[in-house]
C-alpha atoms as a PDB file:
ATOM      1  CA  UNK A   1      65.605  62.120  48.536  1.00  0.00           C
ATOM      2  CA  UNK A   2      64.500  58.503  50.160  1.00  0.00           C
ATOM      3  CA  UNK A   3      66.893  56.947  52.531  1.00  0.00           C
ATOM      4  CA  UNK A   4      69.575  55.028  50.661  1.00  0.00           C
ATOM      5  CA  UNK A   5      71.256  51.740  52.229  1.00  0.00           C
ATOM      6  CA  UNK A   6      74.636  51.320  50.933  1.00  0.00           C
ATOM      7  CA  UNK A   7      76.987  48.456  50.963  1.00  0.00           C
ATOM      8  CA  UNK A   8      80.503  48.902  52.739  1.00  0.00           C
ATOM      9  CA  UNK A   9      83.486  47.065  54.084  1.00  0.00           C
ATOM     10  CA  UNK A  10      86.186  47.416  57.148  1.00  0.00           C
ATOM     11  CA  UNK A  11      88.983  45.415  57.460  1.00  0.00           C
ATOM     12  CA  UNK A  12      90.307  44.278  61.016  1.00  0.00           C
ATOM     13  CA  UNK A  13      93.480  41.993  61.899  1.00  0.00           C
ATOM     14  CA  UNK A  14      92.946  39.445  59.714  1.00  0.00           C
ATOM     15  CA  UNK A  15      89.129  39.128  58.628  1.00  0.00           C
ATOM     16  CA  UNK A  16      87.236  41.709  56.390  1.00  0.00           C
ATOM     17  CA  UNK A  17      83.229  42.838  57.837  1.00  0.00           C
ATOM     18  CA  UNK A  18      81.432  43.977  54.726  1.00  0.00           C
ATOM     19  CA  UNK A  19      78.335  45.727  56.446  1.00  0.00           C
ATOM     20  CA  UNK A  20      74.989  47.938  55.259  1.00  0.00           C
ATOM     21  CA  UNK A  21      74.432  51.029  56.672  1.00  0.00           C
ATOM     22  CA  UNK A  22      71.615  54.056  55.953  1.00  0.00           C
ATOM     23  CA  UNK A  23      72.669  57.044  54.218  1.00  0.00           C
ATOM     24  CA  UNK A  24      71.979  60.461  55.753  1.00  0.00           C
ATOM     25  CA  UNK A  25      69.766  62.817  54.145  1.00  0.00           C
ATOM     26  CA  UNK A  26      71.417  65.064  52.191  1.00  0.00           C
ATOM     27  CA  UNK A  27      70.935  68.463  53.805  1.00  0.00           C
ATOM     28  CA  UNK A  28      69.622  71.555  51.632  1.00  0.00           C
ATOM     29  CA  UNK A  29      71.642  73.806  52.954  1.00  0.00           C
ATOM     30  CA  UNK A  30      74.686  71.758  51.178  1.00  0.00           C
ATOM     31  CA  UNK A  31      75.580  71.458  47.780  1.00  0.00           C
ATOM     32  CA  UNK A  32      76.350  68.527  45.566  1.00  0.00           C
ATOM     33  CA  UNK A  33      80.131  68.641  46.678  1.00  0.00           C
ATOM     34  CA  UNK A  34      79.236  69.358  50.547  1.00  0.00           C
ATOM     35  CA  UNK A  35      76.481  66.467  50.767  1.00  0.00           C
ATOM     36  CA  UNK A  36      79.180  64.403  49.378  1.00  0.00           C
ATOM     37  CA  UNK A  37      81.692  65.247  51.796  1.00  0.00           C
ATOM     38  CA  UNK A  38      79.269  64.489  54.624  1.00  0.00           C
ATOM     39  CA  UNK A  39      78.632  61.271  53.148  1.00  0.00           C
ATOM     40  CA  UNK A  40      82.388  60.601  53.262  1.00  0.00           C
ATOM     41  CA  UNK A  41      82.550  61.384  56.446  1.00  0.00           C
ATOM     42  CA  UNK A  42      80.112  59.032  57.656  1.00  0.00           C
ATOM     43  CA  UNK A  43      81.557  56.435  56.250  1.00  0.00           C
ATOM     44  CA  UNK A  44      84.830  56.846  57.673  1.00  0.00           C
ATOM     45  CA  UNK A  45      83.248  57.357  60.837  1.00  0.00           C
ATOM     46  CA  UNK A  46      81.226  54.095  60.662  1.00  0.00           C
ATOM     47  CA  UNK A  47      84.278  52.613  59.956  1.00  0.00           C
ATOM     48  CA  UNK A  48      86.465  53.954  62.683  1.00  0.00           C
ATOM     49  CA  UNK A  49      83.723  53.170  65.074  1.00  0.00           C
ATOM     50  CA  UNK A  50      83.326  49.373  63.741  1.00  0.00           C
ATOM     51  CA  UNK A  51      87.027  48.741  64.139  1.00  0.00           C
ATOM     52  CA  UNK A  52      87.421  49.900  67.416  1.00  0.00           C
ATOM     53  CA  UNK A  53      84.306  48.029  68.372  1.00  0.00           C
ATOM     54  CA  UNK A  54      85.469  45.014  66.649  1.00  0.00           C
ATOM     55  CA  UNK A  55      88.341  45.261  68.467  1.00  0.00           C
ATOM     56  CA  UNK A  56      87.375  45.442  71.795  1.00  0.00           C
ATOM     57  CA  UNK A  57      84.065  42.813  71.589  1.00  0.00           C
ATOM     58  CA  UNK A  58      85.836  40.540  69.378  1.00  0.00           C
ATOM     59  CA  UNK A  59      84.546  39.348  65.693  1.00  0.00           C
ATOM     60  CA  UNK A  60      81.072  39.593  64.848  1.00  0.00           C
ATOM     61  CA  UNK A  61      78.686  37.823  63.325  1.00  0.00           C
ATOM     62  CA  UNK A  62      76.391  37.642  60.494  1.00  0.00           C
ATOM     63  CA  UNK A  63      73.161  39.251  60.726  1.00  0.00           C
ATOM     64  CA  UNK A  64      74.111  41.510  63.958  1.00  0.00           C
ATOM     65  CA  UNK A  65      73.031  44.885  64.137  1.00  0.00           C
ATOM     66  CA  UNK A  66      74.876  47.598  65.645  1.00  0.00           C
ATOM     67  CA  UNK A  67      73.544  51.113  66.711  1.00  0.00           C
ATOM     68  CA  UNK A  68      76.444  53.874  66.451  1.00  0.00           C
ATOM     69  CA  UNK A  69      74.442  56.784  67.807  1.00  0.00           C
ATOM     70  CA  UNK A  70      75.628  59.725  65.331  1.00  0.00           C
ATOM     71  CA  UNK A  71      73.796  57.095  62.623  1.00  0.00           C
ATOM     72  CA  UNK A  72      70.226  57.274  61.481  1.00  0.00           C
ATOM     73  CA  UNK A  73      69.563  53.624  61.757  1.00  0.00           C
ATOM     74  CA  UNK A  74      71.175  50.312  62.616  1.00  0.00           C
ATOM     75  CA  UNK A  75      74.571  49.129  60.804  1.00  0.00           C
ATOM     76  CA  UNK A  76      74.039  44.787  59.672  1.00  0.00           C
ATOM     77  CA  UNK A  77      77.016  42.926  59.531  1.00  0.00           C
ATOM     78  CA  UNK A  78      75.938  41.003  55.613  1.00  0.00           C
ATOM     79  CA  UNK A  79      79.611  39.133  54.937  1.00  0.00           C
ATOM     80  CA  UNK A  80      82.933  38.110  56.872  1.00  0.00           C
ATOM     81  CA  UNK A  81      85.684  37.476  54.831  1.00  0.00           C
ATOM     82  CA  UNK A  82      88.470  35.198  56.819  1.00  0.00           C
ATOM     83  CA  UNK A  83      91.882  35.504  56.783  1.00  0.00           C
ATOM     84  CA  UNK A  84      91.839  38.561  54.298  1.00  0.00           C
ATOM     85  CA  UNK A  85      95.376  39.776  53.035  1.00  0.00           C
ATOM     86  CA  UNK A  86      94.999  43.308  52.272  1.00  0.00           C
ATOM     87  CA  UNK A  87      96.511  43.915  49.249  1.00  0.00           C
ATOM     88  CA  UNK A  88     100.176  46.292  48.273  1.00  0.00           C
ATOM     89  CA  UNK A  89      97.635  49.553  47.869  1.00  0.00           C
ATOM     90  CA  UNK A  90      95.520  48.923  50.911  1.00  0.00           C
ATOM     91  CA  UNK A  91      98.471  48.299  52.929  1.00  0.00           C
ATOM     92  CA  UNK A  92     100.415  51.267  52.164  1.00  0.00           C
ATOM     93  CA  UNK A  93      97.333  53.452  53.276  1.00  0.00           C
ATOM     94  CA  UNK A  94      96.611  51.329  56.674  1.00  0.00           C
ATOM     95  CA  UNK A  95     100.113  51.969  57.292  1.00  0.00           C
ATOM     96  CA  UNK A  96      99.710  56.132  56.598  1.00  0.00           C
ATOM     97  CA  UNK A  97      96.711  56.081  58.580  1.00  0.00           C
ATOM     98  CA  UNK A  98      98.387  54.398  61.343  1.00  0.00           C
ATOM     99  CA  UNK A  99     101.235  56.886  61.136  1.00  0.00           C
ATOM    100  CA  UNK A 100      98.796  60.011  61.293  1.00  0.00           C
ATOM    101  CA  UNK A 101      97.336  58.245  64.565  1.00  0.00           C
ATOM    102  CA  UNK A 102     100.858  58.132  66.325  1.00  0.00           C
ATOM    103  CA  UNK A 103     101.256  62.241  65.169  1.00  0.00           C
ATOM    104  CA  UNK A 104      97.760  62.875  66.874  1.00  0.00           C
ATOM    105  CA  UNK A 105      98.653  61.406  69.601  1.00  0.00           C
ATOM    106  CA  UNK A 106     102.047  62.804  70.092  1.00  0.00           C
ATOM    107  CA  UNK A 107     100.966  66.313  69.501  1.00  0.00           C
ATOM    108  CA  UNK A 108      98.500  65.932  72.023  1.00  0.00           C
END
């Protein structure tokens, strides 16, 4: 399989960063359903690690590459969507997510 770049999005305070990243290679050793998985969790890592980045060095820009070492090549920052309103659906799951963070940290 060739190295895929795929199109994604993170939302943080009140802009949305729509961003391309490269796909890992699917590993043999996985099936259809694992390589999946792995994909999902590189995305949600890429987007953990741009909102906490995004956070702390402020709003990017256009064109900027990023380097998030567990990635196999740079993430570009393509789009910037100002003063995004998430919508009912997307709010409702910032708001679990959020939750699960506070139980994490609790526990620990």
């Amino acid at each position: 399989m060739t190295n895929k770049v795929f199109k994604s999005a993170v939302v943080v305070d009140d802009y949305k960063v729509f961003y391309n990243f490269q796909k890992k290679k699917d590993l043999n050793s996985l099936n259809a359903m694992g390589n999946f998985y792995r994909f999902s969790h590189q995305q949600k890592q890429i987007q953990n690690f741009l909102e906490s980045y995004f956070i702390k060095n402020g709003k990017p820009k256009i064109g900027d590459e990023i380097y998030f070492d567990t990635q196999p090549g740079k993430i570009e920052i393509i789009q910037i969507e100002e003063n995004y309103i998430r919508d009912d659906l997307e709010q409702e799951l910032h708001e679990i997510e959020l939750e699960f963070e506070k139980l994490k940290k609790n526990k620990t």
